[in-house]
Protein backbone atom coordinates (compact mmCIF):
# COMPACT_ATOMS: atom_id res chain seq x y z
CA UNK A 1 -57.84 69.97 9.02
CA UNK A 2 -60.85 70.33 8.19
CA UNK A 3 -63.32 67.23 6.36
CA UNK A 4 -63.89 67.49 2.86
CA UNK A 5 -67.58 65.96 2.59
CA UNK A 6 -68.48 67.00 -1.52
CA UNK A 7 -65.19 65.23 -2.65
CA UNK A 8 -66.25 61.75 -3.52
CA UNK A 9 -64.50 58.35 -4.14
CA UNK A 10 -63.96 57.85 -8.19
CA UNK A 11 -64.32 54.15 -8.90
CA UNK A 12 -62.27 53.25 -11.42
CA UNK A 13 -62.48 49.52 -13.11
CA UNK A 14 -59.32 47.01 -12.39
CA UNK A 15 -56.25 47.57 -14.49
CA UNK A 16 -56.27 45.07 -16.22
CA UNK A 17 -60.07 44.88 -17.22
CA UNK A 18 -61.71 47.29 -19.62
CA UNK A 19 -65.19 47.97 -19.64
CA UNK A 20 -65.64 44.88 -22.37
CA UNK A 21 -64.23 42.78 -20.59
CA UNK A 22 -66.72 42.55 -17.93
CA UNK A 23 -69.63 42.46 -20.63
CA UNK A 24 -67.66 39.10 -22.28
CA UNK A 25 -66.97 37.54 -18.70
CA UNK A 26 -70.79 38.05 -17.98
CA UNK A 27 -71.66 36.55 -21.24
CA UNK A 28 -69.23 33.98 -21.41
CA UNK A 29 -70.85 32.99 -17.32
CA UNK A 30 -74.49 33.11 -18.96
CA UNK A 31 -73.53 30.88 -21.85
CA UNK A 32 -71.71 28.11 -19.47
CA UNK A 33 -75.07 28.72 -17.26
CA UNK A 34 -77.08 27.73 -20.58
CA UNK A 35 -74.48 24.77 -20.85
CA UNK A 36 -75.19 23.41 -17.37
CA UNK A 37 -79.10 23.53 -17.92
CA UNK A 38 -78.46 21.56 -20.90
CA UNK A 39 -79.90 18.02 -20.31
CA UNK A 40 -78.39 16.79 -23.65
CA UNK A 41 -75.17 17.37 -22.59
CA UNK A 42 -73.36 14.76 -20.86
CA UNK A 43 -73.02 14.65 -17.08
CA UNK A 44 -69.39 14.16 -17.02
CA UNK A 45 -68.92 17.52 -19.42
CA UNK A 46 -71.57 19.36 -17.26
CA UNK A 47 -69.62 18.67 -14.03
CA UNK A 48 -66.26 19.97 -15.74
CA UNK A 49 -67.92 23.13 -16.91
CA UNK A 50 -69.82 23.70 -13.50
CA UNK A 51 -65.99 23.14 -11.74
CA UNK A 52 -64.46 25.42 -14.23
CA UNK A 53 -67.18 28.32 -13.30
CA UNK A 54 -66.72 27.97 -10.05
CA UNK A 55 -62.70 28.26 -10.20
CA UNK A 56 -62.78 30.75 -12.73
CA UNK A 57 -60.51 28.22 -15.03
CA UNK A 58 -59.12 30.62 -18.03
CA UNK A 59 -60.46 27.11 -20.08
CA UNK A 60 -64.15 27.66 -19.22
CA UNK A 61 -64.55 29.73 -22.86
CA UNK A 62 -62.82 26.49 -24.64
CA UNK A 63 -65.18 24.09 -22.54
CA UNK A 64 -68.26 26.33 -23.43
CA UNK A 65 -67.21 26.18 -26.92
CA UNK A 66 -66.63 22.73 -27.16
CA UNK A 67 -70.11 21.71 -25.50
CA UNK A 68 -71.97 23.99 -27.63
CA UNK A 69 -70.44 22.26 -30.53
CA UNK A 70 -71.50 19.26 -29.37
CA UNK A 71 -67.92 18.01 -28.29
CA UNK A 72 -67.77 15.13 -25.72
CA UNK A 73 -65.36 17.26 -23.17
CA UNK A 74 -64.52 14.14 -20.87
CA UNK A 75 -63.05 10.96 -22.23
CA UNK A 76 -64.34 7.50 -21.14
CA UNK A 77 -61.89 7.83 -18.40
CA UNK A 78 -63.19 10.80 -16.96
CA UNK A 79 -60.56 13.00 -18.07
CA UNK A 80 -60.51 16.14 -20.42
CA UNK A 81 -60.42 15.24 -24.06
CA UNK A 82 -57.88 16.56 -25.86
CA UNK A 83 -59.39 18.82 -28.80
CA UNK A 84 -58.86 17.05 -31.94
CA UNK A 85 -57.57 20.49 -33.43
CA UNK A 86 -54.76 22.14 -31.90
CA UNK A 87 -53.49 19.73 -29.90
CA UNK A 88 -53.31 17.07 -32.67
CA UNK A 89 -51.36 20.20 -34.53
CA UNK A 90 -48.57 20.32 -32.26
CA UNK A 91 -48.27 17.09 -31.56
CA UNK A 92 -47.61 16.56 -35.32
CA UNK A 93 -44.63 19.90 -35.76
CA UNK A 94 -43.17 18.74 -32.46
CA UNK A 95 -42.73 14.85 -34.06
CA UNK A 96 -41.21 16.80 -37.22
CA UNK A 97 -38.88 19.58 -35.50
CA UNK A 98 -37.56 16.07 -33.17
CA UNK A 99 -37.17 13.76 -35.29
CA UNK A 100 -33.66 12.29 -35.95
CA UNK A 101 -32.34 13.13 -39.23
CA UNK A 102 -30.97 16.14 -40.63
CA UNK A 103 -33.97 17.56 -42.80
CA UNK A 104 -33.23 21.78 -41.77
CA UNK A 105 -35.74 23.08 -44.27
CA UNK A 106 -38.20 21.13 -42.72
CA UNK A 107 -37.47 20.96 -39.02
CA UNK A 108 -37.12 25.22 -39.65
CA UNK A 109 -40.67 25.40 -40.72
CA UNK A 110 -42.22 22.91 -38.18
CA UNK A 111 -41.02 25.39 -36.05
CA UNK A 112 -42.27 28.84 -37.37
CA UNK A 113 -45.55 26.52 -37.32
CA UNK A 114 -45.46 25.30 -34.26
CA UNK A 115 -44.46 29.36 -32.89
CA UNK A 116 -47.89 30.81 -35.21
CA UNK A 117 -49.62 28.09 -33.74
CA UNK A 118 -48.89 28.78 -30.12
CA UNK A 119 -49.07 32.92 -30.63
CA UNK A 120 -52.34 32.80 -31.91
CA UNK A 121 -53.83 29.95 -29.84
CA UNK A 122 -56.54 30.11 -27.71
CA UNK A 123 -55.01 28.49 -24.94
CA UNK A 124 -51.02 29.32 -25.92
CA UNK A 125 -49.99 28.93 -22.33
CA UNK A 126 -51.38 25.18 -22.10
CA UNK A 127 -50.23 24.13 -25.65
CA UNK A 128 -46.98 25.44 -25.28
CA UNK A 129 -46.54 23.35 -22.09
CA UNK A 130 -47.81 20.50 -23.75
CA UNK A 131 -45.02 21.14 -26.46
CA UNK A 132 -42.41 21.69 -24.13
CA UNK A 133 -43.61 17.72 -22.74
CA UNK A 134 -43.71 15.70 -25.71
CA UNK A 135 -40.61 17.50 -27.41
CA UNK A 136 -38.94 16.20 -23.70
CA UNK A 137 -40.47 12.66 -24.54
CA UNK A 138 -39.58 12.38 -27.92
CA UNK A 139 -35.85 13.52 -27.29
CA UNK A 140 -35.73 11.48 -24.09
CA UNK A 141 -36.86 8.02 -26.59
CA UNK A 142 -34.14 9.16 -29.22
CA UNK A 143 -31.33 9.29 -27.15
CA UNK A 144 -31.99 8.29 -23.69
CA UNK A 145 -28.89 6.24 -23.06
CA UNK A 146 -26.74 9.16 -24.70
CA UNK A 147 -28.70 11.92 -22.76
CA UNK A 148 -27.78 9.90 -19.22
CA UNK A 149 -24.54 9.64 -20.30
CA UNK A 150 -23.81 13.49 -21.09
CA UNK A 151 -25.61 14.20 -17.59
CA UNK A 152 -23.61 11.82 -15.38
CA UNK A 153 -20.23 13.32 -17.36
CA UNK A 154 -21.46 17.16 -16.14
CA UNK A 155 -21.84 15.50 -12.73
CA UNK A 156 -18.69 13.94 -12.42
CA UNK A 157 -16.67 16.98 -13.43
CA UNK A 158 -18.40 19.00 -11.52
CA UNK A 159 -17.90 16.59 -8.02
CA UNK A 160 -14.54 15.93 -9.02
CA UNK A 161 -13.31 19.89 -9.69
CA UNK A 162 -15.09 21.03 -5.92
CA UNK A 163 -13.65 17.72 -4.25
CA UNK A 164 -9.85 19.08 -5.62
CA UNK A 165 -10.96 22.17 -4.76
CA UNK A 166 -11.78 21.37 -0.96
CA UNK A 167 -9.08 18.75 -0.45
């Protein structure tokens, strides 16, 4: 067959990206850039910033945000600090929705809270795995000796109906 030389390759942008997005990745890169040239920002928030560039973390736009604000982004430990906003937020509706007592009305809205909360998050992923942990914690405190219990019964029927079942 004969070569086709006037066709050319169309390049076509990534599925998933649209021509803005490139624009806001660039910009969001320049801004953290600005961030890291900042000498009045700490060193600690600096070096999470310049980490999060380099790994492309989806937080880098929340880390930018928060320095430009004038956030502290690492704790005294060295660790990220928690934002004082959203986190503190779900923290609260997940102590409401898990707290012993019977209160539906309440424990129902906590939780179309806590779901508008995560849906139009920044970061929904993240919070919602941070809910997922302290709802575990705070049911695990409540009834620890109770949840045990309910687990070794599942276990024991379950070892004693295959052991009949093999013997």
């Amino acid at each position: 067959m004969a070569n086709h030389s006037s066709a050319t390759m169309r390049e076509t942008p990534h599925v998933n990206q649209t021509p803005g997005t490139n624009n806001y990745i660039n910009a969001l890169k320049e801004r953290a850039q600005a961030v890291l040239n900042d000498r009045s920002i700490d060193a600690q928030s600096r070096a999470m910033i310049r980490y999060a560039l380099e790994t492309n973390d989806p937080l880098l736009a929340e880390l930018v945000r928060r320095a430009d604000a004038g956030e502290t982004i690492a704790d005294e430990t060295g660790f990220l600090k928690r934002s004082s906003t959203e986190e503190e937020k779900i923290a609260a509706l997940v102590e409401l929705i898990s707290r012993a007592g019977d209160e539906a009305g309440t424990k129902s809205a906590a939780l179309l809270v806590l779901m508008s909360t995560l849906e139009n998050a920044s970061h929904p992923k993240a919070l919602a795995n941070l809910a997922k942990h302290l709802a575990f914690t705070r049911c695990s405190e409540l009834n620890f000796n109770g949840m045990i219990e309910a687990q070794i019964a599942v276990f024991e029927s379950e070892l004693l109906a295959y052991d009949t079942l093999v013997s």
